[in-house]
PDB file of N, CA and C in Angstrom:
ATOM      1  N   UNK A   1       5.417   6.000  -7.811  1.00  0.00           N
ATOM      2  CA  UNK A   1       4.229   5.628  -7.043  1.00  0.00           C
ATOM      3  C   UNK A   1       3.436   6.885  -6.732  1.00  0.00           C
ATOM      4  N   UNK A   2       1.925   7.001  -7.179  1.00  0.00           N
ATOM      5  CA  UNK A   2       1.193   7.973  -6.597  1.00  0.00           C
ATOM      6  C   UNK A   2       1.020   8.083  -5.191  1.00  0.00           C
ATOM      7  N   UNK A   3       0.996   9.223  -4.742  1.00  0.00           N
ATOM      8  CA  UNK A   3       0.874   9.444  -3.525  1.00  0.00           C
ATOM      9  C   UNK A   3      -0.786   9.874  -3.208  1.00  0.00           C
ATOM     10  N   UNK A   4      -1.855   9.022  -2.674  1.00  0.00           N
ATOM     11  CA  UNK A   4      -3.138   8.663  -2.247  1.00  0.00           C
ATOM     12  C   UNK A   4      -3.599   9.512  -1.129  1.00  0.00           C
ATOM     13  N   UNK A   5      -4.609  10.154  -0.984  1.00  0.00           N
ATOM     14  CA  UNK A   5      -5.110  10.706   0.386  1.00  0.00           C
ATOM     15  C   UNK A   5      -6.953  10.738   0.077  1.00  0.00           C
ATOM     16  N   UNK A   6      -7.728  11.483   0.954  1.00  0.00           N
ATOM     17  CA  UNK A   6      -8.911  11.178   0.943  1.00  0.00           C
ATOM     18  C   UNK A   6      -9.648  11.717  -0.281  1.00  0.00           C
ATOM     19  N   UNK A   7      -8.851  12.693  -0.922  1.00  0.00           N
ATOM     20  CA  UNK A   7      -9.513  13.348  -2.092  1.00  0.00           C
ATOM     21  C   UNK A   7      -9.494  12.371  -3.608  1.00  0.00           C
ATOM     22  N   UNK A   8      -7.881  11.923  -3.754  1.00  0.00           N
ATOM     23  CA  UNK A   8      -7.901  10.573  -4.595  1.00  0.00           C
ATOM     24  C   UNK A   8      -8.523   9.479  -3.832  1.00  0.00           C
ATOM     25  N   UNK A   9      -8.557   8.931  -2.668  1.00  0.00           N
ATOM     26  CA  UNK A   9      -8.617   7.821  -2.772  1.00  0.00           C
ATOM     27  C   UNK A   9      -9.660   6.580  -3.440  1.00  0.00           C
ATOM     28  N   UNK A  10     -10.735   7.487  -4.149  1.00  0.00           N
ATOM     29  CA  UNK A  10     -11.692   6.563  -4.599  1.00  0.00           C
ATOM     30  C   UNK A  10     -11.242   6.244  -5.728  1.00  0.00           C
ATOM     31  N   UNK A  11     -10.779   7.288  -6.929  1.00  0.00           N
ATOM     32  CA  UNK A  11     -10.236   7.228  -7.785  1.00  0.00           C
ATOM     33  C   UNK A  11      -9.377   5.975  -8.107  1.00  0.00           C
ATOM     34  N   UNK A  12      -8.234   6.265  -6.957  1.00  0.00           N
ATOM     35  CA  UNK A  12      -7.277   5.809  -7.272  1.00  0.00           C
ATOM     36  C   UNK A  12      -6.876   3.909  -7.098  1.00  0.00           C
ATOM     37  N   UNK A  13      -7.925   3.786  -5.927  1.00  0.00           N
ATOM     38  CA  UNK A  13      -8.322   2.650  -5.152  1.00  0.00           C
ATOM     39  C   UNK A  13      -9.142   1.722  -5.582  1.00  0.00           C
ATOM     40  N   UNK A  14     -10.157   2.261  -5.478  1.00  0.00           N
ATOM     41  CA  UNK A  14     -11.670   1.664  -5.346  1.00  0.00           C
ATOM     42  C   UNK A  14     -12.224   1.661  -6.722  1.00  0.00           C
ATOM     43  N   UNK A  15     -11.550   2.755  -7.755  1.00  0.00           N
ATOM     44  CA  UNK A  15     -11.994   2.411  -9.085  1.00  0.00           C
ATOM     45  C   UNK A  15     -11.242   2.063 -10.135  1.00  0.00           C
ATOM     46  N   UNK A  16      -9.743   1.245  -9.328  1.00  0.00           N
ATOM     47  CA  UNK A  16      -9.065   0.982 -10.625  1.00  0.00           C
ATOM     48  C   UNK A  16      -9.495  -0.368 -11.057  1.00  0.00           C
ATOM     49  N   UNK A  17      -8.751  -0.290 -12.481  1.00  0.00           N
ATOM     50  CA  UNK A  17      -9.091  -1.667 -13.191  1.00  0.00           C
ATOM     51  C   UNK A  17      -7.840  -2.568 -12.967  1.00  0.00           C
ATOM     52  N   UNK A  18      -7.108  -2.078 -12.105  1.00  0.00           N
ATOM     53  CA  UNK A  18      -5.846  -3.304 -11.721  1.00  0.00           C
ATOM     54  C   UNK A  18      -5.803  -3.592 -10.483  1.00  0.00           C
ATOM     55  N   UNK A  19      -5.297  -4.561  -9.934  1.00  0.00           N
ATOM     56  CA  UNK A  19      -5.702  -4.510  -7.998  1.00  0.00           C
ATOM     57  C   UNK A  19      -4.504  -3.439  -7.926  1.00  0.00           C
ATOM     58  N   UNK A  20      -4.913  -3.105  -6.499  1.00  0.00           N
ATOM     59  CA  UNK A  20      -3.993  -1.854  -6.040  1.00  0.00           C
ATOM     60  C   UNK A  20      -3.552  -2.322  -4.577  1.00  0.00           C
ATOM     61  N   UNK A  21      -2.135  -2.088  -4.509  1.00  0.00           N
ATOM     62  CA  UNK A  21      -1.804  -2.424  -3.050  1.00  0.00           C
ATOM     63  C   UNK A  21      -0.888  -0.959  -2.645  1.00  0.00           C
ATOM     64  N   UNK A  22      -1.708  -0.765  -1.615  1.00  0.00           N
ATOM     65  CA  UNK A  22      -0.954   0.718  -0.926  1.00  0.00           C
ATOM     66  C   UNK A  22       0.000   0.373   0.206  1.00  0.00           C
ATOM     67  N   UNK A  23       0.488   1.150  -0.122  1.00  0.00           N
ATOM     68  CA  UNK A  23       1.898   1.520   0.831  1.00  0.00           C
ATOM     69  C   UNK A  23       1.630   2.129   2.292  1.00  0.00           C
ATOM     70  N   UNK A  24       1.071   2.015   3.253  1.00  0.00           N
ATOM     71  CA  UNK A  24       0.848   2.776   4.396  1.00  0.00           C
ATOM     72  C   UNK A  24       2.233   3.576   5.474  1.00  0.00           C
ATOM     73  N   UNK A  25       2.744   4.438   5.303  1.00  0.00           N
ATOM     74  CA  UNK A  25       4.347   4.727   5.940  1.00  0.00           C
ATOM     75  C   UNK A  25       3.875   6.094   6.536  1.00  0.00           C
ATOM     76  N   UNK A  26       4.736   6.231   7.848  1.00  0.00           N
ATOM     77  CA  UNK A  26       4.625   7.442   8.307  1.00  0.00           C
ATOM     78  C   UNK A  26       6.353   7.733   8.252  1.00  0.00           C
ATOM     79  N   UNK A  27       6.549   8.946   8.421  1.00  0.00           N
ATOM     80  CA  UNK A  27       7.929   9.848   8.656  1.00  0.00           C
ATOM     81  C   UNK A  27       8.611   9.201   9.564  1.00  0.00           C
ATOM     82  N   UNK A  28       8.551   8.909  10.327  1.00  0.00           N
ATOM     83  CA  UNK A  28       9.025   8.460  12.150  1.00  0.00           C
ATOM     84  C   UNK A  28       9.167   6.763  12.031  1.00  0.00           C
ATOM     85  N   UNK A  29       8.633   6.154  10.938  1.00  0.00           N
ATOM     86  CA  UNK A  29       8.808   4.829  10.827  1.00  0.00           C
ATOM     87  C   UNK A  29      10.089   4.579  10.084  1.00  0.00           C
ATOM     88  N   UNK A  30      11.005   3.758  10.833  1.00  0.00           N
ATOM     89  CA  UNK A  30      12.193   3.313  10.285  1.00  0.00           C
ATOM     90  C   UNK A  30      11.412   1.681   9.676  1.00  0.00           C
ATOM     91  N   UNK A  31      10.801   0.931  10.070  1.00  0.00           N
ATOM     92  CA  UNK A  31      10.876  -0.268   8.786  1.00  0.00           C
ATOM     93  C   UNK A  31      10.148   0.335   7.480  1.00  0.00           C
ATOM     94  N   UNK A  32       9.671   1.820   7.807  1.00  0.00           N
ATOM     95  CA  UNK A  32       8.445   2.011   6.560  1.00  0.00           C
ATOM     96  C   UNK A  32       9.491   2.634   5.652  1.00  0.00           C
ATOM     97  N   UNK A  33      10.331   3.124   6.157  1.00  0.00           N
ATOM     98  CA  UNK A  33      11.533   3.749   5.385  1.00  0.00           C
ATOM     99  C   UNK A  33      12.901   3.523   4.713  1.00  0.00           C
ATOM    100  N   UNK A  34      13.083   1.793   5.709  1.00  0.00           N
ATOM    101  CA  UNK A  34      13.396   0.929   4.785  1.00  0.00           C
ATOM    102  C   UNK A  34      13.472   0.535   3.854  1.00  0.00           C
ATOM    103  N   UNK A  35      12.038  -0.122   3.759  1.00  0.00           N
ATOM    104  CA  UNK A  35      11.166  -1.060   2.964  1.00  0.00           C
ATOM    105  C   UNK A  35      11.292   0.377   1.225  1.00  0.00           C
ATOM    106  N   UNK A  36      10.777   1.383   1.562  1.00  0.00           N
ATOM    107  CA  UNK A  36      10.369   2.613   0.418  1.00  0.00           C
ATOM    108  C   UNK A  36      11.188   2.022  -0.766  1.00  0.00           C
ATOM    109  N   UNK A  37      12.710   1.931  -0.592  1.00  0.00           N
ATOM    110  CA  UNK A  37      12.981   1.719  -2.205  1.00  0.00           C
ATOM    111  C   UNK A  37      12.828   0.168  -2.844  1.00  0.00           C
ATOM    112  N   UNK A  38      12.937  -0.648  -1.503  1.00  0.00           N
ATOM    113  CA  UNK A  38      12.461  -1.735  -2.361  1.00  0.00           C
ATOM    114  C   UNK A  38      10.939  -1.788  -2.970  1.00  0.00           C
ATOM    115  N   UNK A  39      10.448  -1.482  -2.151  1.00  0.00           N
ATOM    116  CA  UNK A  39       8.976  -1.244  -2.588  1.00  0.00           C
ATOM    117  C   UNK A  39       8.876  -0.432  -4.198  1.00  0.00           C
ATOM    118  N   UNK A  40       9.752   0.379  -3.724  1.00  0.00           N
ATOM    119  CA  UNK A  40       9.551   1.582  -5.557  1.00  0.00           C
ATOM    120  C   UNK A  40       9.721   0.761  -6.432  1.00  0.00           C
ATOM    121  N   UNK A  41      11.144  -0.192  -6.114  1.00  0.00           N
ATOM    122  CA  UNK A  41      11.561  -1.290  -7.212  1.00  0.00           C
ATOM    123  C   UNK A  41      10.704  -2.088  -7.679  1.00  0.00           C
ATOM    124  N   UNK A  42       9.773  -2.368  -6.693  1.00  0.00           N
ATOM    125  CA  UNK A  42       8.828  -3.749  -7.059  1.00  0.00           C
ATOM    126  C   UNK A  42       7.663  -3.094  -7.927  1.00  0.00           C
ATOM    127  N   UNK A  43       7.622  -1.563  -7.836  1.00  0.00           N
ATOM    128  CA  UNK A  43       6.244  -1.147  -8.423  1.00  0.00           C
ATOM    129  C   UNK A  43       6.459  -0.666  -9.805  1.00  0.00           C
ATOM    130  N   UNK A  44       8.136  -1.125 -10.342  1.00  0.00           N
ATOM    131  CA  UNK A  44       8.152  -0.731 -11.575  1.00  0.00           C
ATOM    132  C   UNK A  44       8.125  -1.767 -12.133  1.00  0.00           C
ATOM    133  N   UNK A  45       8.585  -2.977 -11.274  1.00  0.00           N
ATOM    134  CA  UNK A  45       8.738  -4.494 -11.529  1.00  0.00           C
ATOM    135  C   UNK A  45       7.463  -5.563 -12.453  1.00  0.00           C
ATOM    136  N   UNK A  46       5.983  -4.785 -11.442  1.00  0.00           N
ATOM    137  CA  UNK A  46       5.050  -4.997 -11.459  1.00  0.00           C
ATOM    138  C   UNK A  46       4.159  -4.464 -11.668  1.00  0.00           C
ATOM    139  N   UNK A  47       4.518  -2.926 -12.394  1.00  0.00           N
ATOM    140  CA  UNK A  47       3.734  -2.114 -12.864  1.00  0.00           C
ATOM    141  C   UNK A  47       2.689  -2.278 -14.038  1.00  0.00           C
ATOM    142  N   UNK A  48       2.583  -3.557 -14.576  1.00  0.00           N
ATOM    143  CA  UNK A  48       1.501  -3.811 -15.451  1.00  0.00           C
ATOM    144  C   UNK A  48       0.558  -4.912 -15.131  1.00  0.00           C
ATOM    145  N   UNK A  49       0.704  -5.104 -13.675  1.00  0.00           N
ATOM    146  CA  UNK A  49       0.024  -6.209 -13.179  1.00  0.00           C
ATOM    147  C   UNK A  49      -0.739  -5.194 -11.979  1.00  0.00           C
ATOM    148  N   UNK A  50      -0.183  -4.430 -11.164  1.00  0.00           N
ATOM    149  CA  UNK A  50      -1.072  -4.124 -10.100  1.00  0.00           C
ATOM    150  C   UNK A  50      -0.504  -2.501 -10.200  1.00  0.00           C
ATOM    151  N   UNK A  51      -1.254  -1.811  -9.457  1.00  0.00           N
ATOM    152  CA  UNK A  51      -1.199  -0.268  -9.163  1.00  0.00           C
ATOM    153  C   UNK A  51      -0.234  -0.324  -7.738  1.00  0.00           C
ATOM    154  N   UNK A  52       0.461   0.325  -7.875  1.00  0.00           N
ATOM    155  CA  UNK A  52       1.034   0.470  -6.003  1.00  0.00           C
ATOM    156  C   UNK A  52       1.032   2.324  -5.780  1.00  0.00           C
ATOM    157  N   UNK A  53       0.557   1.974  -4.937  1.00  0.00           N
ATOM    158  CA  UNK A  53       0.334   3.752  -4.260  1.00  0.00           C
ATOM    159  C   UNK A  53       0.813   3.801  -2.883  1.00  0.00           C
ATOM    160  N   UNK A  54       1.317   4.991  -2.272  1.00  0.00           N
ATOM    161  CA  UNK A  54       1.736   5.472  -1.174  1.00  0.00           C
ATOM    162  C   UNK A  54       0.532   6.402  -0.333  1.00  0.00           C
ATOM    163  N   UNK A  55       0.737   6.219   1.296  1.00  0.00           N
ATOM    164  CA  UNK A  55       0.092   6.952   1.817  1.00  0.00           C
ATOM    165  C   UNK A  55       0.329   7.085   2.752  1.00  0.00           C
ATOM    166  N   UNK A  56       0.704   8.481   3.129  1.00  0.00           N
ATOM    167  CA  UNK A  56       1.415   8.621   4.363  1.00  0.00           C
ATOM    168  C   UNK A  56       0.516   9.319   5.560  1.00  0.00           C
ATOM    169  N   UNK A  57       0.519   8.294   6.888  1.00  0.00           N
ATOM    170  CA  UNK A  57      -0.302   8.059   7.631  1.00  0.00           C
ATOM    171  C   UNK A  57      -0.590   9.403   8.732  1.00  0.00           C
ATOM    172  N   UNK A  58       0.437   9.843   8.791  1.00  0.00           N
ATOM    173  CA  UNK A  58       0.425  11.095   9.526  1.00  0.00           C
ATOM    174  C   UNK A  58      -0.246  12.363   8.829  1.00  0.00           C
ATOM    175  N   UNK A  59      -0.453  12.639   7.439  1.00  0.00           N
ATOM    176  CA  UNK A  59      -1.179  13.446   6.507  1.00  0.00           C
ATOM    177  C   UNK A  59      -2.379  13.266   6.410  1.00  0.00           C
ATOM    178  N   UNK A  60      -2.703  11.623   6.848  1.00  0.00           N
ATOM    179  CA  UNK A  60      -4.388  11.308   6.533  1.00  0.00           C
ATOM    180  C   UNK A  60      -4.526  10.485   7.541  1.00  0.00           C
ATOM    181  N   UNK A  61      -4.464  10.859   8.987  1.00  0.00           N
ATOM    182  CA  UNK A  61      -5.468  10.141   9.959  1.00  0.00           C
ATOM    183  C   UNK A  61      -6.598   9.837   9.414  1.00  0.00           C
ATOM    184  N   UNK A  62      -7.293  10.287   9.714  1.00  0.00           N
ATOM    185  CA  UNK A  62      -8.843  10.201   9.166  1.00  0.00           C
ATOM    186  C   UNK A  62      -8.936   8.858   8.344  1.00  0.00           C
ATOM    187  N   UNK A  63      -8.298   8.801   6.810  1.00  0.00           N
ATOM    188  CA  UNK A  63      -8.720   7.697   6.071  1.00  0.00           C
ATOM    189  C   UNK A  63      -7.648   6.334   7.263  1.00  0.00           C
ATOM    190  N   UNK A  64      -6.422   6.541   7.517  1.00  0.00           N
ATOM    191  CA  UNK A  64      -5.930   5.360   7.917  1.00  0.00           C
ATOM    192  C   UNK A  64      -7.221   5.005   9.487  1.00  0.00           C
ATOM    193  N   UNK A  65      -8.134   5.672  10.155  1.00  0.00           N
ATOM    194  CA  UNK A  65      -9.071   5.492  11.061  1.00  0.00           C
ATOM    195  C   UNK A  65      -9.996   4.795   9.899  1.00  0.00           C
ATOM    196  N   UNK A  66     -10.554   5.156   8.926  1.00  0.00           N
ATOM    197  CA  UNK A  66     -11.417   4.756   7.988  1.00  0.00           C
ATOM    198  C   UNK A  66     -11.359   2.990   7.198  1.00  0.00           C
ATOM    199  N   UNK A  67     -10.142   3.401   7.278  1.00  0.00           N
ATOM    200  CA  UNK A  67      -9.568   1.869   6.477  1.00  0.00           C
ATOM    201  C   UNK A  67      -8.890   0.728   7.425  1.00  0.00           C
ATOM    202  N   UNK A  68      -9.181   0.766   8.945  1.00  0.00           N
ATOM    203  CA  UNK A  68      -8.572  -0.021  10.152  1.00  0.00           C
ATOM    204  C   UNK A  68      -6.923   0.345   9.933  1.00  0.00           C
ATOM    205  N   UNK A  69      -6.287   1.077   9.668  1.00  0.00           N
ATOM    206  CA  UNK A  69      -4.970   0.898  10.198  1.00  0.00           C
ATOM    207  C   UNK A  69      -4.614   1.359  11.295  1.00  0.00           C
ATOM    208  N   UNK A  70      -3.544   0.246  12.200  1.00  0.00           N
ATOM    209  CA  UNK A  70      -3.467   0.250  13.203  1.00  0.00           C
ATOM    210  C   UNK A  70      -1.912   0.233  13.397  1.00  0.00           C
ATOM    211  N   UNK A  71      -1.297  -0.284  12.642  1.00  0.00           N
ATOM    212  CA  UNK A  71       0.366  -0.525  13.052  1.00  0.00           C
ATOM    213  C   UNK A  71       0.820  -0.002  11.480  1.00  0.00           C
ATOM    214  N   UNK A  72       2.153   0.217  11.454  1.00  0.00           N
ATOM    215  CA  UNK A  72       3.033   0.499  10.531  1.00  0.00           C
ATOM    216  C   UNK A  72       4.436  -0.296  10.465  1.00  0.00           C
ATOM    217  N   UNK A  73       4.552  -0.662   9.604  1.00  0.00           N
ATOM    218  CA  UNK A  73       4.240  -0.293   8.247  1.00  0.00           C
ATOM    219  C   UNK A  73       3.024  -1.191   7.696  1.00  0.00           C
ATOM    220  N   UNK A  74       2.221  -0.368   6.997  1.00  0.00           N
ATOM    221  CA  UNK A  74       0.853  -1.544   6.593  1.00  0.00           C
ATOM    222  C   UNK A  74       0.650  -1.550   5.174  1.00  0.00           C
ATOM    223  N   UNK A  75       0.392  -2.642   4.432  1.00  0.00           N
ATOM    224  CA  UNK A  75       0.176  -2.972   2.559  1.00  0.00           C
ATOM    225  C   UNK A  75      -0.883  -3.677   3.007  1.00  0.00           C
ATOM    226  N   UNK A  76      -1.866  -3.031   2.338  1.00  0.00           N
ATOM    227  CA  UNK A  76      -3.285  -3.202   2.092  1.00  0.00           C
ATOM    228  C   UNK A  76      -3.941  -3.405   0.778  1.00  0.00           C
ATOM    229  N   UNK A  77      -3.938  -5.024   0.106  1.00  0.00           N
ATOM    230  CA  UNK A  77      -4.025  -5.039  -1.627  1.00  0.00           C
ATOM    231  C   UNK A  77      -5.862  -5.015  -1.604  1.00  0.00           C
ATOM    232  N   UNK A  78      -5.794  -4.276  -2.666  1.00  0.00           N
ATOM    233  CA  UNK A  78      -7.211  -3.809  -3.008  1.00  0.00           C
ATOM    234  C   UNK A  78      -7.381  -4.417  -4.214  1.00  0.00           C
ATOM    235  N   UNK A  79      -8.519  -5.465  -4.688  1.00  0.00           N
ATOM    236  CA  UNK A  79      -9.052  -6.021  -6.467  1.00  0.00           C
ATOM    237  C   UNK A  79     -10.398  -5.670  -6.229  1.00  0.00           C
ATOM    238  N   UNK A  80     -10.662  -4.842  -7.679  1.00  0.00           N
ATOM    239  CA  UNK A  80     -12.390  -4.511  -7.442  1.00  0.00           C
ATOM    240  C   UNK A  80     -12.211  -3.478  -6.543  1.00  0.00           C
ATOM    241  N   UNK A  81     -11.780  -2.857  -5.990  1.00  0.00           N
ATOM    242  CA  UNK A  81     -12.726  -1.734  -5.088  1.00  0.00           C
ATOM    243  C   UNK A  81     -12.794  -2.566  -3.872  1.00  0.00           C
ATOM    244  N   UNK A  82     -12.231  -3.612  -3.681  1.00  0.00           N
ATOM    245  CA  UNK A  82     -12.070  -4.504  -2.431  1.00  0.00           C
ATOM    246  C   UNK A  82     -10.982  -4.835  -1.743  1.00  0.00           C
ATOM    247  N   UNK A  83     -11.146  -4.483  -0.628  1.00  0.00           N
ATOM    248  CA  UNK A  83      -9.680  -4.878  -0.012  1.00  0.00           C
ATOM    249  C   UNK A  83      -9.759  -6.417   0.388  1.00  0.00           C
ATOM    250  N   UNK A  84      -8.625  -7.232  -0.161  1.00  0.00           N
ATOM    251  CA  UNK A  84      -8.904  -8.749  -0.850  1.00  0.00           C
ATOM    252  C   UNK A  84      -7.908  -9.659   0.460  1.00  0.00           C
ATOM    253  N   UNK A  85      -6.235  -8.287   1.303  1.00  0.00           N
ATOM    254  CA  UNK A  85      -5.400  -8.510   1.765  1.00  0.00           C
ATOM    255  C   UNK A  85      -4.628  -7.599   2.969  1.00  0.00           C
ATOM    256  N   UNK A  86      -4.127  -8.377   3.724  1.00  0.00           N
ATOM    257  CA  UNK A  86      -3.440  -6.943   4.662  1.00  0.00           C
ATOM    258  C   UNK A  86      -2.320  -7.246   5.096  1.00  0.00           C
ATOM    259  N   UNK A  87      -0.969  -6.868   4.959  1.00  0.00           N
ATOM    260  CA  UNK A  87       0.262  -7.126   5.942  1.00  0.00           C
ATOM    261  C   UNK A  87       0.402  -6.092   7.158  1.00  0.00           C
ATOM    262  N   UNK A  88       0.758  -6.355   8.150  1.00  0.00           N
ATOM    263  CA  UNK A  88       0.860  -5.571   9.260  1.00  0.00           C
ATOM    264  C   UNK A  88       2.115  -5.217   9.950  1.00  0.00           C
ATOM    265  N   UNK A  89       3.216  -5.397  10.527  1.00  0.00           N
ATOM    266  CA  UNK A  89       3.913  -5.476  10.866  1.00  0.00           C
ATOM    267  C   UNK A  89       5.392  -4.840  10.772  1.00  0.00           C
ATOM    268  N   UNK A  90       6.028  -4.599  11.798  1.00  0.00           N
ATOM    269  CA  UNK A  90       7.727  -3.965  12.020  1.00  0.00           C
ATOM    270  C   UNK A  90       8.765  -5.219  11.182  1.00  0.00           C
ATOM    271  N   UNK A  91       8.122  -6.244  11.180  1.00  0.00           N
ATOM    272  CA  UNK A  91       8.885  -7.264  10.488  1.00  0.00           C
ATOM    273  C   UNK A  91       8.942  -7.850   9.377  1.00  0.00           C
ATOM    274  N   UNK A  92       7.891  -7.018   8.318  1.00  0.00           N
ATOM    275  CA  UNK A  92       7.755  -7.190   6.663  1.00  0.00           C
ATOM    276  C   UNK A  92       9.028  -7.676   6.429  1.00  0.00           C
ATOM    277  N   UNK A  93       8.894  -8.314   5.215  1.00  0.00           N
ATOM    278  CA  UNK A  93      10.076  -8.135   4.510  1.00  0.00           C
ATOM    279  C   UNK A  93       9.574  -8.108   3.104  1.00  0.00           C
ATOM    280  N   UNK A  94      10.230  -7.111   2.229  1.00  0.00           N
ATOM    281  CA  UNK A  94      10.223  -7.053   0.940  1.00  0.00           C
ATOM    282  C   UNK A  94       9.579  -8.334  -0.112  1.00  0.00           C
ATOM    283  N   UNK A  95      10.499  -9.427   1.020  1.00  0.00           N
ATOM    284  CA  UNK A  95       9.532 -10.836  -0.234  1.00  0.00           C
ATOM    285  C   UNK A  95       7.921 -11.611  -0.043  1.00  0.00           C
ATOM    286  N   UNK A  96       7.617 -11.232   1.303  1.00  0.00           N
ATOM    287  CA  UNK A  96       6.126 -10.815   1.783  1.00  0.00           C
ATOM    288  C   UNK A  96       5.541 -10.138   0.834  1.00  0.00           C
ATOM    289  N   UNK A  97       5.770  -8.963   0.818  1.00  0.00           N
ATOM    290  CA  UNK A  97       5.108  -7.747  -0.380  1.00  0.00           C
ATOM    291  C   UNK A  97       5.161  -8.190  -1.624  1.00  0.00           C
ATOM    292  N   UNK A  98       6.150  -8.918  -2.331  1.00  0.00           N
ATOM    293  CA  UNK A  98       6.437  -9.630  -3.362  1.00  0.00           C
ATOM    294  C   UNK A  98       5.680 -10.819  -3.752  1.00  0.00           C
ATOM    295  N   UNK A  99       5.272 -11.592  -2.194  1.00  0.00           N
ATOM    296  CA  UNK A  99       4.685 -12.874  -2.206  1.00  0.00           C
ATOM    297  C   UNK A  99       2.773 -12.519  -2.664  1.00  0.00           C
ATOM    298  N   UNK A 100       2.554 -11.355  -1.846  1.00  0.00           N
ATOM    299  CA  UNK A 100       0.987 -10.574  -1.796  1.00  0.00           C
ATOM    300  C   UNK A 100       0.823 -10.116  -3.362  1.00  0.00           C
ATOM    301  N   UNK A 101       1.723  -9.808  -3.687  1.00  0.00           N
ATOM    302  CA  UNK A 101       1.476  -8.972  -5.158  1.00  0.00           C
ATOM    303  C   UNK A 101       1.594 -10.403  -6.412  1.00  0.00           C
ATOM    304  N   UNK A 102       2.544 -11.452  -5.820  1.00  0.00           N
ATOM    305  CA  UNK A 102       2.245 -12.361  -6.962  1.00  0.00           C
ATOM    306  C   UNK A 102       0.757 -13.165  -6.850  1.00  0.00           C
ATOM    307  N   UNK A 103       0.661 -13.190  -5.260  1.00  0.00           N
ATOM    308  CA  UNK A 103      -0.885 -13.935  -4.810  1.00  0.00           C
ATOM    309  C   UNK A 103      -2.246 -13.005  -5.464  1.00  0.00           C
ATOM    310  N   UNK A 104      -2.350 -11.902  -6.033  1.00  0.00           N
ATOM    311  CA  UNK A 104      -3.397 -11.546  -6.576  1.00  0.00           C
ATOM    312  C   UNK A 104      -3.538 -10.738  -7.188  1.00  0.00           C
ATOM    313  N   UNK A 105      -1.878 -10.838  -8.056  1.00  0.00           N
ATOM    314  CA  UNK A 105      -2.088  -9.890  -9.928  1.00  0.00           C
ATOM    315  C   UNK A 105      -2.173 -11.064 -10.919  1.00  0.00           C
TER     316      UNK A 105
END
């Protein structure tokens, strides 16, 4: 998984040709740190259907102020250069993220 901040993020986001759902995790988050390898799993799973990228929230205030994030752990699916989806919550579970990524690859 690429790791996203304000210098990629147009690139990587806003101009791909696959939807993209980012990973939002900070250091200090235990469900965000959880979740990391299932998440890796799912992005090799689904690696020809959607982009999955990482971004770690404590490195890029600024864009997570830019893009409304507010809680962690947060997956934010992007189609078009559009953010289409949002999960929020300490209580994800892996088949949520699974459920978002089959709902719009």
């Amino acid at each position: 998984m690429i790791e996203i901040n304000k210098e990629n993020f147009t690139t990587e986001v806003i101009e791909s040709d696959k939807p993209v759902l980012i990973d939002i995790w900070g250091p200090s988050c235990q469900p965000c740190l959880a979740l990391m390898p299932q998440v890796e799993r799912l992005s090799e799973t689904y690696s020809d259907k959607v982009k999955m990228v990482k971004l770690n929230s404590v490195q890029n205030r600024r864009l997570c102020i830019d893009i409304r994030v507010i809680g962690l752990p947060s997956f934010l699916l992007y189609k078009d250069g559009v953010e289409v989806s949002r999960l929020s919550s300490k209580d994800i579970t892996i088949q949520d993220i699974e459920n978002l990524i089959v709902a719009y690859a």
